[in-house]
Protein backbone atom coordinates (compact mmCIF):
# COMPACT_ATOMS: atom_id res chain seq x y z
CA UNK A 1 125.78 108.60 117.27
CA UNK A 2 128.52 107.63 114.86
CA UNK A 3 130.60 104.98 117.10
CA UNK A 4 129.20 102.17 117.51
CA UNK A 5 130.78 98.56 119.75
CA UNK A 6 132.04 96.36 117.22
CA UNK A 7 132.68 93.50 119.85
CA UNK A 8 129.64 91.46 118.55
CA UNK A 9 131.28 91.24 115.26
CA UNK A 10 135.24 91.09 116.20
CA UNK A 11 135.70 87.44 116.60
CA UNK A 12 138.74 87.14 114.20
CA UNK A 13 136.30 83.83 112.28
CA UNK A 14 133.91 86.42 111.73
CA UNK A 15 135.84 89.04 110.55
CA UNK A 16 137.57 86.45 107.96
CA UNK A 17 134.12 85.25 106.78
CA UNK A 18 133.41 88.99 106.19
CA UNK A 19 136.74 89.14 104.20
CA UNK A 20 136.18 86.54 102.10
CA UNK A 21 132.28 87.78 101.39
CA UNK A 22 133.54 91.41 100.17
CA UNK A 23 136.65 89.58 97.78
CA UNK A 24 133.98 87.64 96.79
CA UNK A 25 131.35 90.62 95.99
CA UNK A 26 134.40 92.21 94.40
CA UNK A 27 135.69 89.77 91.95
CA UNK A 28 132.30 89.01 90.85
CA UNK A 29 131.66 92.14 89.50
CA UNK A 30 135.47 92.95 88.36
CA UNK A 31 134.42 89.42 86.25
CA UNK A 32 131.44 91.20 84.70
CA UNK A 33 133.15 93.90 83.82
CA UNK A 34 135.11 91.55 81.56
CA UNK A 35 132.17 89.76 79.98
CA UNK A 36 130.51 93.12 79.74
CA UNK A 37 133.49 94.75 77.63
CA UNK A 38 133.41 91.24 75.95
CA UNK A 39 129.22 91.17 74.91
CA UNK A 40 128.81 88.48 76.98
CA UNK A 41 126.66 90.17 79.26
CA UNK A 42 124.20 92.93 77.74
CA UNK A 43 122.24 95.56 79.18
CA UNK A 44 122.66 97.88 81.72
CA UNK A 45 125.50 97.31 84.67
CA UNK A 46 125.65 98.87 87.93
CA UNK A 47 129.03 98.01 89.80
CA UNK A 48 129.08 98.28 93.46
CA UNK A 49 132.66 98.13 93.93
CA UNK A 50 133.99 100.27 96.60
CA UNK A 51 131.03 99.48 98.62
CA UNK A 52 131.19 95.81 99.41
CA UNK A 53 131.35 96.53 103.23
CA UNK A 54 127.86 97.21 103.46
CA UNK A 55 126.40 93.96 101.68
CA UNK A 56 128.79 91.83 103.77
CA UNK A 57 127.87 93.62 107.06
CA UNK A 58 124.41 94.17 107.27
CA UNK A 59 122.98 91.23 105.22
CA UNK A 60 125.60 88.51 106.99
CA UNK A 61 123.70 89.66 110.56
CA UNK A 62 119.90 88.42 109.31
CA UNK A 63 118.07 85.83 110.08
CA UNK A 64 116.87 83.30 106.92
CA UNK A 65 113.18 84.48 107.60
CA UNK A 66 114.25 88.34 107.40
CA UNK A 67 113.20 90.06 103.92
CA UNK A 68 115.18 92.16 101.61
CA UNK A 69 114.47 94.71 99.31
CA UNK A 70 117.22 95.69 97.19
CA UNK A 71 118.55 98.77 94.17
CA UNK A 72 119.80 97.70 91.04
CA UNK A 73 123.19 98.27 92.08
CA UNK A 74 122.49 94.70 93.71
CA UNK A 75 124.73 91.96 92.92
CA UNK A 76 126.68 92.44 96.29
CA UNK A 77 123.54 92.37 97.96
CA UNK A 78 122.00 89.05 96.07
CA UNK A 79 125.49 86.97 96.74
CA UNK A 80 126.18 88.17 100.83
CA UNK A 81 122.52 87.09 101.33
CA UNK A 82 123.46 83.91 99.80
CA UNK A 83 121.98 83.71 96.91
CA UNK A 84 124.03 81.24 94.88
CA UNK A 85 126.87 83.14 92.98
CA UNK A 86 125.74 79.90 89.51
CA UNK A 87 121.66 81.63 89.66
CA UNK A 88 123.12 85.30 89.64
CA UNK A 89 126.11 84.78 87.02
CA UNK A 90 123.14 82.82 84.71
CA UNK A 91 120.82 85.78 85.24
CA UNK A 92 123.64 88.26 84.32
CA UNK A 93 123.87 85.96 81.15
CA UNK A 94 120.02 85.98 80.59
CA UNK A 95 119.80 82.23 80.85
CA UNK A 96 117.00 79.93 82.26
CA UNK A 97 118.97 78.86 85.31
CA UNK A 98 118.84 82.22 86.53
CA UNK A 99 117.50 83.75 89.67
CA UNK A 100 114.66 85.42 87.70
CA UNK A 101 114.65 82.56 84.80
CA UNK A 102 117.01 85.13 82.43
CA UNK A 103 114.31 87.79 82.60
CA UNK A 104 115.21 89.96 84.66
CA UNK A 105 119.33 90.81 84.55
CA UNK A 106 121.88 92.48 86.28
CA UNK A 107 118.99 94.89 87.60
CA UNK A 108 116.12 92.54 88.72
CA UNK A 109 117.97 89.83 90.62
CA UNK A 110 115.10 87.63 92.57
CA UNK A 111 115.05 84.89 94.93
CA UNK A 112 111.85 84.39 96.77
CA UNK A 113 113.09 81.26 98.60
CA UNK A 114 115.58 83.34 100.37
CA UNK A 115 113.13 86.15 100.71
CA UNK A 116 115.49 88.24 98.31
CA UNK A 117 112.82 90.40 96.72
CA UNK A 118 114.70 91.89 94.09
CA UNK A 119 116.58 94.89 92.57
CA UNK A 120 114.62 97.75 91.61
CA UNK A 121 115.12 100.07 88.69
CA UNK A 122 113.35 102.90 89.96
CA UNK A 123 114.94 104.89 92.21
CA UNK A 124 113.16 104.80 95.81
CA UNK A 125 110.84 102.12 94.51
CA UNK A 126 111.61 99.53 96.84
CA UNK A 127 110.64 101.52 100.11
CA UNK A 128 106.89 100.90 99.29
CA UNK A 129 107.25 97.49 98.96
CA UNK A 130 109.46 96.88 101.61
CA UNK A 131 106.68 98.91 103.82
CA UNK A 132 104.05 96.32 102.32
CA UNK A 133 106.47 93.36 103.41
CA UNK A 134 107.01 94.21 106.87
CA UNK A 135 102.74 95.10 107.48
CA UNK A 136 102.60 91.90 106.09
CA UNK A 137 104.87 89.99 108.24
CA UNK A 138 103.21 92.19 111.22
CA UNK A 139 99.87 91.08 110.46
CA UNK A 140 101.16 87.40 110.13
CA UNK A 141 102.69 87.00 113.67
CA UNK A 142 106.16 87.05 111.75
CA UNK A 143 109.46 88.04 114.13
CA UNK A 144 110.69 88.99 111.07
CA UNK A 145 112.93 92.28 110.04
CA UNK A 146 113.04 93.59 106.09
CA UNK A 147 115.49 95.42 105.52
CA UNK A 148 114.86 98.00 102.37
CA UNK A 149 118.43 99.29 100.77
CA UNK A 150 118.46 102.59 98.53
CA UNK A 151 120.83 105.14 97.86
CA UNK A 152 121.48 108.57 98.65
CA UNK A 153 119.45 109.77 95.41
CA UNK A 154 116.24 108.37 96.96
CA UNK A 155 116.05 110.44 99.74
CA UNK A 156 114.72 113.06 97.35
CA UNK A 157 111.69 111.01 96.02
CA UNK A 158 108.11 111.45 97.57
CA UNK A 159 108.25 107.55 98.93
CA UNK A 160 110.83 107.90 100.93
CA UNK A 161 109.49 110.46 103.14
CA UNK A 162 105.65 108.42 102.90
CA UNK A 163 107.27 105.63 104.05
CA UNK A 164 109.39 106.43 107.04
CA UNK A 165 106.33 108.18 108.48
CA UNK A 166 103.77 105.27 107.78
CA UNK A 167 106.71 102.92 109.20
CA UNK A 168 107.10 105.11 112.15
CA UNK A 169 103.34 105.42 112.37
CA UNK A 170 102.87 101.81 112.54
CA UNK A 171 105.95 100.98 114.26
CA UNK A 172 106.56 98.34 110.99
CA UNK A 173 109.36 95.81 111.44
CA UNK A 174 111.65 97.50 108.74
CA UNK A 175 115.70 98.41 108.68
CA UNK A 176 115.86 101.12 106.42
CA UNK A 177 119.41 101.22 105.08
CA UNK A 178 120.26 103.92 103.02
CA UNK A 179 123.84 103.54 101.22
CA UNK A 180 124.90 107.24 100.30
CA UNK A 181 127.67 106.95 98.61
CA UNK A 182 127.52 110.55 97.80
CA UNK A 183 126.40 110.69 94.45
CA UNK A 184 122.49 110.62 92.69
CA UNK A 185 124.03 109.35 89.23
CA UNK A 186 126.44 112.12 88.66
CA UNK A 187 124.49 114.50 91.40
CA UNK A 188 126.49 115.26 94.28
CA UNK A 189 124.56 115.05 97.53
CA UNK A 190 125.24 118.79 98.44
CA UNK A 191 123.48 119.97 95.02
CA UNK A 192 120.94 118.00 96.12
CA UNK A 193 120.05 118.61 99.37
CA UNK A 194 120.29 121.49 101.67
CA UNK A 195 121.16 119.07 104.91
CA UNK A 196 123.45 116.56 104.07
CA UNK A 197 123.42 114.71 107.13
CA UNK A 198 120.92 111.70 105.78
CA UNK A 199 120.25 110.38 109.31
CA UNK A 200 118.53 113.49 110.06
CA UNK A 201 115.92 113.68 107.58
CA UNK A 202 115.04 109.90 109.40
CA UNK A 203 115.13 111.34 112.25
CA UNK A 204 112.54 113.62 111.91
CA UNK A 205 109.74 110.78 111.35
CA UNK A 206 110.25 109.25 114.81
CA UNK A 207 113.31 106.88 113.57
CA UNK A 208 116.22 105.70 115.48
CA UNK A 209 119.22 106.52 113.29
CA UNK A 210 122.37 107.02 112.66
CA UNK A 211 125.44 107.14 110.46
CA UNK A 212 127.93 104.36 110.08
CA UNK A 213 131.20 104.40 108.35
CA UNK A 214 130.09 102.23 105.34
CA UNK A 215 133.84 101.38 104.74
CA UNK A 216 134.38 99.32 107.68
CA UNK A 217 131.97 95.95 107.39
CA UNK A 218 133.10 95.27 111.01
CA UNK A 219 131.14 98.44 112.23
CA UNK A 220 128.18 97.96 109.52
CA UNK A 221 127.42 94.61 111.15
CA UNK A 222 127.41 96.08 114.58
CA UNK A 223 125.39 98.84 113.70
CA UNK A 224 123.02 96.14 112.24
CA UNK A 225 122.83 94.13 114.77
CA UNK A 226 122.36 96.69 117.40
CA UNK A 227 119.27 97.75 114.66
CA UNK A 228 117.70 94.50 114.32
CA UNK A 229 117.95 93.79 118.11
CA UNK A 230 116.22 96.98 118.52
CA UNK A 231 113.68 96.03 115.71
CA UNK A 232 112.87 92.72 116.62
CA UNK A 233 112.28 93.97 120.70
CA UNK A 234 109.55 95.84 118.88
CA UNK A 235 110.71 99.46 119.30
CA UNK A 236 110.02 100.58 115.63
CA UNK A 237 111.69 101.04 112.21
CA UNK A 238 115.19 101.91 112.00
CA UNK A 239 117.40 104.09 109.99
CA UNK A 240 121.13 103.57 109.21
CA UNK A 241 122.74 106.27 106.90
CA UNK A 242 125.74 103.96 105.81
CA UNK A 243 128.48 106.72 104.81
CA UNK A 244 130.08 104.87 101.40
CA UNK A 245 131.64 105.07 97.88
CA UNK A 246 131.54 103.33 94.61
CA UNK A 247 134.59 103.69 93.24
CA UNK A 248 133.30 103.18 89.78
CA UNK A 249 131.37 105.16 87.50
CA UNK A 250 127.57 105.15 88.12
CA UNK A 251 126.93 102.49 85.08
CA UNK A 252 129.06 101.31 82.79
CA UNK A 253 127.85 103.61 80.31
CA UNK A 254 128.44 106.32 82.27
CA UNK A 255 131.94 108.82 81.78
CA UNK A 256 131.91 109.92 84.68
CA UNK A 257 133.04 113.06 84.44
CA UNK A 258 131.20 114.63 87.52
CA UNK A 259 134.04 113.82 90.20
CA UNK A 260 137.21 114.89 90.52
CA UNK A 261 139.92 112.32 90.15
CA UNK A 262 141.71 113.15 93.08
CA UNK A 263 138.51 112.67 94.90
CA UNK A 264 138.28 108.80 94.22
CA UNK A 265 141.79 108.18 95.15
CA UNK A 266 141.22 109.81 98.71
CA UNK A 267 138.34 106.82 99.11
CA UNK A 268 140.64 104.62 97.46
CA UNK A 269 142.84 104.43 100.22
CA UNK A 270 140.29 103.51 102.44
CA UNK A 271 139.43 100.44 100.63
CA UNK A 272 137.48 98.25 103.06
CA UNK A 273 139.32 95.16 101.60
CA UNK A 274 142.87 95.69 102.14
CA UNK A 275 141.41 97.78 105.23
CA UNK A 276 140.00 94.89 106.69
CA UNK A 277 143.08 92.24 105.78
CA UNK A 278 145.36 94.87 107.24
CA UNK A 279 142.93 94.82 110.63
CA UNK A 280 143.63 91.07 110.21
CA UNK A 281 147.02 90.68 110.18
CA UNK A 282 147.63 93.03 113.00
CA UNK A 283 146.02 91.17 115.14
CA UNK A 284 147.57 87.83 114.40
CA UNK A 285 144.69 86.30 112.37
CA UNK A 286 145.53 86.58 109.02
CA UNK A 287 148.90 85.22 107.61
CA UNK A 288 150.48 87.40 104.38
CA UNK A 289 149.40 84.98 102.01
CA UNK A 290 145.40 84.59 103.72
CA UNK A 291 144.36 87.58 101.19
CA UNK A 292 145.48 85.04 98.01
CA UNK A 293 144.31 81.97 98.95
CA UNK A 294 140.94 83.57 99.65
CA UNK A 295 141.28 85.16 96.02
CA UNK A 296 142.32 82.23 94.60
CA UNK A 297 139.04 79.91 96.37
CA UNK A 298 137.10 83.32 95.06
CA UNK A 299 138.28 82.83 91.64
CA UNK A 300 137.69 78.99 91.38
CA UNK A 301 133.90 80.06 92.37
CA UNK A 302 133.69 82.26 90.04
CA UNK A 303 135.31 80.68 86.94
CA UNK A 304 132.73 77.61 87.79
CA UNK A 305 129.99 79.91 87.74
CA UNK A 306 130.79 81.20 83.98
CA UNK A 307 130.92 77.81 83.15
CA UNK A 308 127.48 76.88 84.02
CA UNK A 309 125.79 80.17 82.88
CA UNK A 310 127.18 80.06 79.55
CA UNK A 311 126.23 76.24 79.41
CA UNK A 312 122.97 76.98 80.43
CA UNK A 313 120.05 76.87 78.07
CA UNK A 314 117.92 79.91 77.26
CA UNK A 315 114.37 80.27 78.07
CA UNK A 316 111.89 78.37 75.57
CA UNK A 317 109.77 80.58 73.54
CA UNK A 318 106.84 78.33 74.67
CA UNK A 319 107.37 79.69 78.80
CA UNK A 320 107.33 83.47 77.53
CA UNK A 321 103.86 84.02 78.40
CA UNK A 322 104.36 82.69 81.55
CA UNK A 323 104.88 84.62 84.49
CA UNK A 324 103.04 87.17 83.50
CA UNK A 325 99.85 86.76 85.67
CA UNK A 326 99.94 84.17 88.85
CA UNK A 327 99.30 80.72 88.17
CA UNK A 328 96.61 78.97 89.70
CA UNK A 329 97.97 76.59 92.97
């Protein structure tokens, strides 16, 4: 099934609040590409621009007890499950106020208060953990959902395809919520795999799935909702194949010389931003200038978080053998 109702999400207060969460996503990272290029931020940097409709859809539908399990293309993710935008900027800066305390970086952004249970650098290693989250929960009593994000490129690994079955085995509480944005690094999903169709390969555990146009966050957050309802009535894991596109390279490092330019320009135009703001205004609930002033409250946010990380002290060299091992309670 690709259509799916979008009433539950089409109050125009929603639909602005899902605006402003994707310029927000957005500007964050167009930020760190500036104190990237600048040596302000070091290490690796995945960008997730183009695909902001997904983070503000599906996370901006759970409940505060739901778990996530996130990629290392995460920032997105981290901010539109409200992690505050000051604890990821300080992380990106390796600072002590950070998420993970400055150890962890653009890749390993953390927050176990808000059940944010990081990015992961290795591809399709989040499904096992999200699988231990949700037995967990199950075994608790929880009515909780986790919801485990990956891309396209994880489809291929072994855990994947162990963990939809033992999900579907167990009938685990867990949204799997794969964002195939057609590209494994600079592997294009038909090189990789002989059936393209993602929601498919789910399918084939026992999985309700299906595909959602990942460029609309209007239909991402009904297809979550209508996932999580379906979840939390106890029917079994869930599988949404959320059809996107980074419009960036895979990392900053990265040339990207593996798509064709006219390729990007075709997804270009269906920028869920303007997309959305256009949406908006048609229907009388955006003014012209609503796409500014959001920038411009955006911007504030943002400039005020830069502020504070680069303020913000380092770790001491007498806490770096902490965290290594639990600490007695």
């Amino acid at each position: 099934m690709t259509a799916v109702d979008d009433g539950a999400a089409s109050a125009p207060g929603e639909r602005i609040e899902l605006l402003r969460q994707m310029i927000r996503i957005r500007r964050f990272e167009e930020r760190c590409v500036e104190l990237y290029s600048a040596e302000a931020i070091r290490g690796f940097l995945h960008l997730s621009i183009g695909e902001e409709a997904v983070a503000a859809g599906l996370l901006g539908v759970l409940e505060p007890g739901d778990a996530v399990v996130s990629t290392y293309r995460e920032h997105g993710h981290a901010l539109a499950r409200g992690v505050p935008m000051n604890a990821v900027m300080a992380e990106m800066y390796g600072r002590a106020t950070g998420c993970s305390h400055g150890r962890g970086g653009s890749m390993h952004l953390f927050d176990g208060e808000r059940r944010f249970y990081g990015g992961n650098a290795i591809v399709g290693g989040g499904l096992p953990l999200a699988v231990g989250l949700a037995l967990a929960d199950s075994l608790r009593g929880r009515n909780t959902v986790t919801v485990c994000l990956f891309g396209d490129g994880a489809v291929a690994e072994g855990e994947f395809h162990e963990c939809l079955n033992l999900a579907a085995l167990w009938r685990l509480p867990v949204l799997f919520a794969c964002e195939n944005n057609r590209y494994a690094m600079g592997t294009a999903l038909k090189r990789e795999h002989a059936v393209t169709d993602l929601s498919l390969r789910a399918a084939g555990y026992g999985l309700a799935s299906w595909p959602v146009d990942g460029m609309d966050a209007v239909e991402v957050a009904a297809a979550a909702r209508r996932a999580l309802e379906s979840i939390r009535g106890g029917r079994g894991p869930c599988f949404l194949e959320l059809r996107t596109y980074r419009f960036r390279a895979h990392s900053m490092y990265d040339a990207d010389r593996y798509r064709d330019k006219a390729e990007i320009e075709q997804w270009k135009a269906r920028d869920p931003i303007p997309r959305l703001f256009a949406e908006l205004r048609a229907a009388g609930a955006a003014g012209p200038d609503a796409q500014v002033k959001l920038e411009a409250e955006v911007d504030a946010e943002i400039e005020a978080a830069v502020a504070a990380a680069e303020s913000a002290p380092l770790e001491p060299i007498t806490d770096l053998t902490r965290h290594v091992y639990a600490e007695t309670r």
